[in-house]
Protein backbone atom coordinates (compact mmCIF):
# COMPACT_ATOMS: atom_id res chain seq x y z
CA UNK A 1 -19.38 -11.61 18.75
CA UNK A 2 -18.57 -9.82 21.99
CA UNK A 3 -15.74 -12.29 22.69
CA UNK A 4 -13.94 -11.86 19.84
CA UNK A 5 -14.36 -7.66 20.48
CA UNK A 6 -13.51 -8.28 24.10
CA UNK A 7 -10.36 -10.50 22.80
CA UNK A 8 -9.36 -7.80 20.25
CA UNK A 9 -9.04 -5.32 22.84
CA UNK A 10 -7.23 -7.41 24.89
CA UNK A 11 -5.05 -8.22 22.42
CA UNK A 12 -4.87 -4.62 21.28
CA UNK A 13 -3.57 -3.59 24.82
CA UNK A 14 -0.81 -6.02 25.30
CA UNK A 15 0.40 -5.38 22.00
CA UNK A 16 0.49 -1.48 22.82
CA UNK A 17 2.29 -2.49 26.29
CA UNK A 18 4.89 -5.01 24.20
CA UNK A 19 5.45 -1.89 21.67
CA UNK A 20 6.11 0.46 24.90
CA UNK A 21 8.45 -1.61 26.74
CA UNK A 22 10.32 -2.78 23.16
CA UNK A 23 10.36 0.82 22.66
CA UNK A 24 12.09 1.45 25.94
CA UNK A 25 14.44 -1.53 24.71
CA UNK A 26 15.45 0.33 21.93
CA UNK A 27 16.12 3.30 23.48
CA UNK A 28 18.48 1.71 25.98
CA UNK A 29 20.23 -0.65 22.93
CA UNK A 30 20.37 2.47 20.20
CA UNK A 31 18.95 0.17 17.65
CA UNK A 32 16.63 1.46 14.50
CA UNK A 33 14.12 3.31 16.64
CA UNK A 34 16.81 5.49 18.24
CA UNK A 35 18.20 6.74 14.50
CA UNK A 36 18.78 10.13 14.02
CA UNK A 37 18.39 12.50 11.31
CA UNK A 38 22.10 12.82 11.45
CA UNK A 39 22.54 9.61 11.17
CA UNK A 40 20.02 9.48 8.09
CA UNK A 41 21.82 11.99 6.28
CA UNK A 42 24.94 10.03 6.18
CA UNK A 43 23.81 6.67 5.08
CA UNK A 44 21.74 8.87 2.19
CA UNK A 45 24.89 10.82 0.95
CA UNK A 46 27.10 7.07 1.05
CA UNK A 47 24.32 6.07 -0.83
CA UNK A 48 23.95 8.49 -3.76
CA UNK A 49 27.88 8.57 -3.32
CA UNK A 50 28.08 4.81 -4.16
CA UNK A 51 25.47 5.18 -7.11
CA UNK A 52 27.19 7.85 -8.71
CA UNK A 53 24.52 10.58 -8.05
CA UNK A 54 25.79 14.16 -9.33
CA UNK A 55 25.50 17.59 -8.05
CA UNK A 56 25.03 16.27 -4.71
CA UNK A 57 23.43 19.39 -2.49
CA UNK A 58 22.07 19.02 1.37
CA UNK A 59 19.80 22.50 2.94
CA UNK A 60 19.48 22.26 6.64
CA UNK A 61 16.10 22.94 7.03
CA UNK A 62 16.21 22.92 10.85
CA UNK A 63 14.27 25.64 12.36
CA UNK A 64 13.14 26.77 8.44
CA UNK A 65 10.29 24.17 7.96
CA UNK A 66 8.77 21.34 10.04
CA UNK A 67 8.64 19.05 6.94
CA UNK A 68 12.23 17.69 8.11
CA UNK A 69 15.12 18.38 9.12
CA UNK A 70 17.39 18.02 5.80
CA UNK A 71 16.91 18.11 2.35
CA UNK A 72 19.18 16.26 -0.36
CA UNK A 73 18.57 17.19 -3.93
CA UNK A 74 20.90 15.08 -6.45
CA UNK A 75 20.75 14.62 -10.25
CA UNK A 76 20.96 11.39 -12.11
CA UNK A 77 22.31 11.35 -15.93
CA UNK A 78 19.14 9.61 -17.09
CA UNK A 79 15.90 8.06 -15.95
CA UNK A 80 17.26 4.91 -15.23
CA UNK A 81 19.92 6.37 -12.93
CA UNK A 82 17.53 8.53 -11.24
CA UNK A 83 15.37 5.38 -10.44
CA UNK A 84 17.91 3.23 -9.93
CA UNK A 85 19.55 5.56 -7.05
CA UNK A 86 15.84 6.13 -5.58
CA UNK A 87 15.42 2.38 -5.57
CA UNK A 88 18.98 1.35 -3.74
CA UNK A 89 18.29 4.33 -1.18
CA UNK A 90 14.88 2.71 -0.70
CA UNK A 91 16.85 -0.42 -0.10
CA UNK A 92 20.12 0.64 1.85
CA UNK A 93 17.61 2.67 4.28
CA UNK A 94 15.57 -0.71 4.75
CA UNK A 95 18.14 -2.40 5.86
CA UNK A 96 20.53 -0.28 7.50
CA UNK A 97 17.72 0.62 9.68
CA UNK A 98 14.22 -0.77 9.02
CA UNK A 99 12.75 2.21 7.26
CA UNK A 100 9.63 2.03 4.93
CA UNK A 101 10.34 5.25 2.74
CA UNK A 102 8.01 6.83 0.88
CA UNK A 103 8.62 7.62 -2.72
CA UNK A 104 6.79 9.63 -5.60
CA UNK A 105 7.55 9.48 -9.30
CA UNK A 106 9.62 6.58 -9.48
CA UNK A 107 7.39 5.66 -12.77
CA UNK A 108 8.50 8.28 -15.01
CA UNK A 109 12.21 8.52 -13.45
CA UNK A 110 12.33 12.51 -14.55
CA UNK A 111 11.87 13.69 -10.40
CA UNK A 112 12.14 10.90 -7.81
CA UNK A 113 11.11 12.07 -3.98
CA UNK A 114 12.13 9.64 -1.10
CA UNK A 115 10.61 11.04 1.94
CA UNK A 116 12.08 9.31 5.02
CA UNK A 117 10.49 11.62 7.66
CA UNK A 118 13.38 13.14 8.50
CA UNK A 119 15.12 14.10 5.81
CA UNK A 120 13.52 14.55 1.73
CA UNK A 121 15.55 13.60 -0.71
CA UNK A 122 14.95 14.71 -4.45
CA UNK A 123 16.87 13.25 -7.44
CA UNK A 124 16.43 14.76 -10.67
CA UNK A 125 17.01 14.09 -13.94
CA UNK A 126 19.59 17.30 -15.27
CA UNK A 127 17.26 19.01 -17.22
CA UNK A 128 13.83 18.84 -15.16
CA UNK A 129 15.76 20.07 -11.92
CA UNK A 130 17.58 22.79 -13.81
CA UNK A 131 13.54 23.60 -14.92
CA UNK A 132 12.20 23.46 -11.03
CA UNK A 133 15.15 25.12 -9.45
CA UNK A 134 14.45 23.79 -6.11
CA UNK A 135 17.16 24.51 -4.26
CA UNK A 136 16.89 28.04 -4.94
CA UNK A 137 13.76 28.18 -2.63
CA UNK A 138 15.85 27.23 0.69
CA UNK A 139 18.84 29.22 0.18
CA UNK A 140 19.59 32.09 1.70
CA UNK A 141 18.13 35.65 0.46
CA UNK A 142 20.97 38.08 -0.58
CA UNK A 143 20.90 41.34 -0.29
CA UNK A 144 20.24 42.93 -3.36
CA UNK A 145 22.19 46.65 -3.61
């Protein structure tokens, strides 16, 4: 038994140095590690251009919230488009640049959240996202006179 812990955390430890210098690779080669949130929020808005996604609207949330640094909220005509554009973001981001996003509410296809870290992206069906308004929370307060 204490081999195979000793061997573990042996193994553990050169797999933490192989991440660290493959890291550093990265870094120097500007491959999928290295992508920005900039970057991010380009590929997402080809994306929901490609699948037809309406009412396209991106908040910069930089220095508003630590959640990320962009939000996209988009509406789909129905609750097939809204899954199918969550699904093919899902995708595109996997292979443009080896991102696992996280989504919620794909089931019902009424309010779809991909969370990619940097950026959140909601897509709505019309009539829920015209009921949740959420937008309206990020934008700037007006001055009422």
């Amino acid at each position: 038994m204490e081999d195979r812990v000793l061997s573990f955390h042996t193994d553990a430890a050169f797999a933490a140095d192989d991440r660290a210098s493959g890291a550093a690779l990265d870094a120097q080669t500007g491959s999928k590690d290295t992508v920005t949130s900039e970057a991010l929020l380009v590929a997402i808005l080809a994306s929901l251009d490609a699948d037809k996604a309406e009412e396209v609207v991106q908040i910069d949330l930089r220095g508003k919230s630590s959640m990320g640094d962009y939000m996209v909220v988009c509406s789909g005509r129905s609750s097939r488009q809204v899954g199918a554009i969550a699904e093919k973001l899902a995708d595109r981001l996997k292979q443009q640049f080896g991102l696992s996003v996280r989504t919620e509410g794909k089931e019902t296809g009424d309010w779809v959240l991909i969370d990619t870290g940097d950026v959140i992206v909601h897509v709505f069906r019309p009539e829920v996202r015209e009921f949740y308004q959420i937008e309206k929370m990020w934008q700037p307060v007006t001055a009422v006179s």
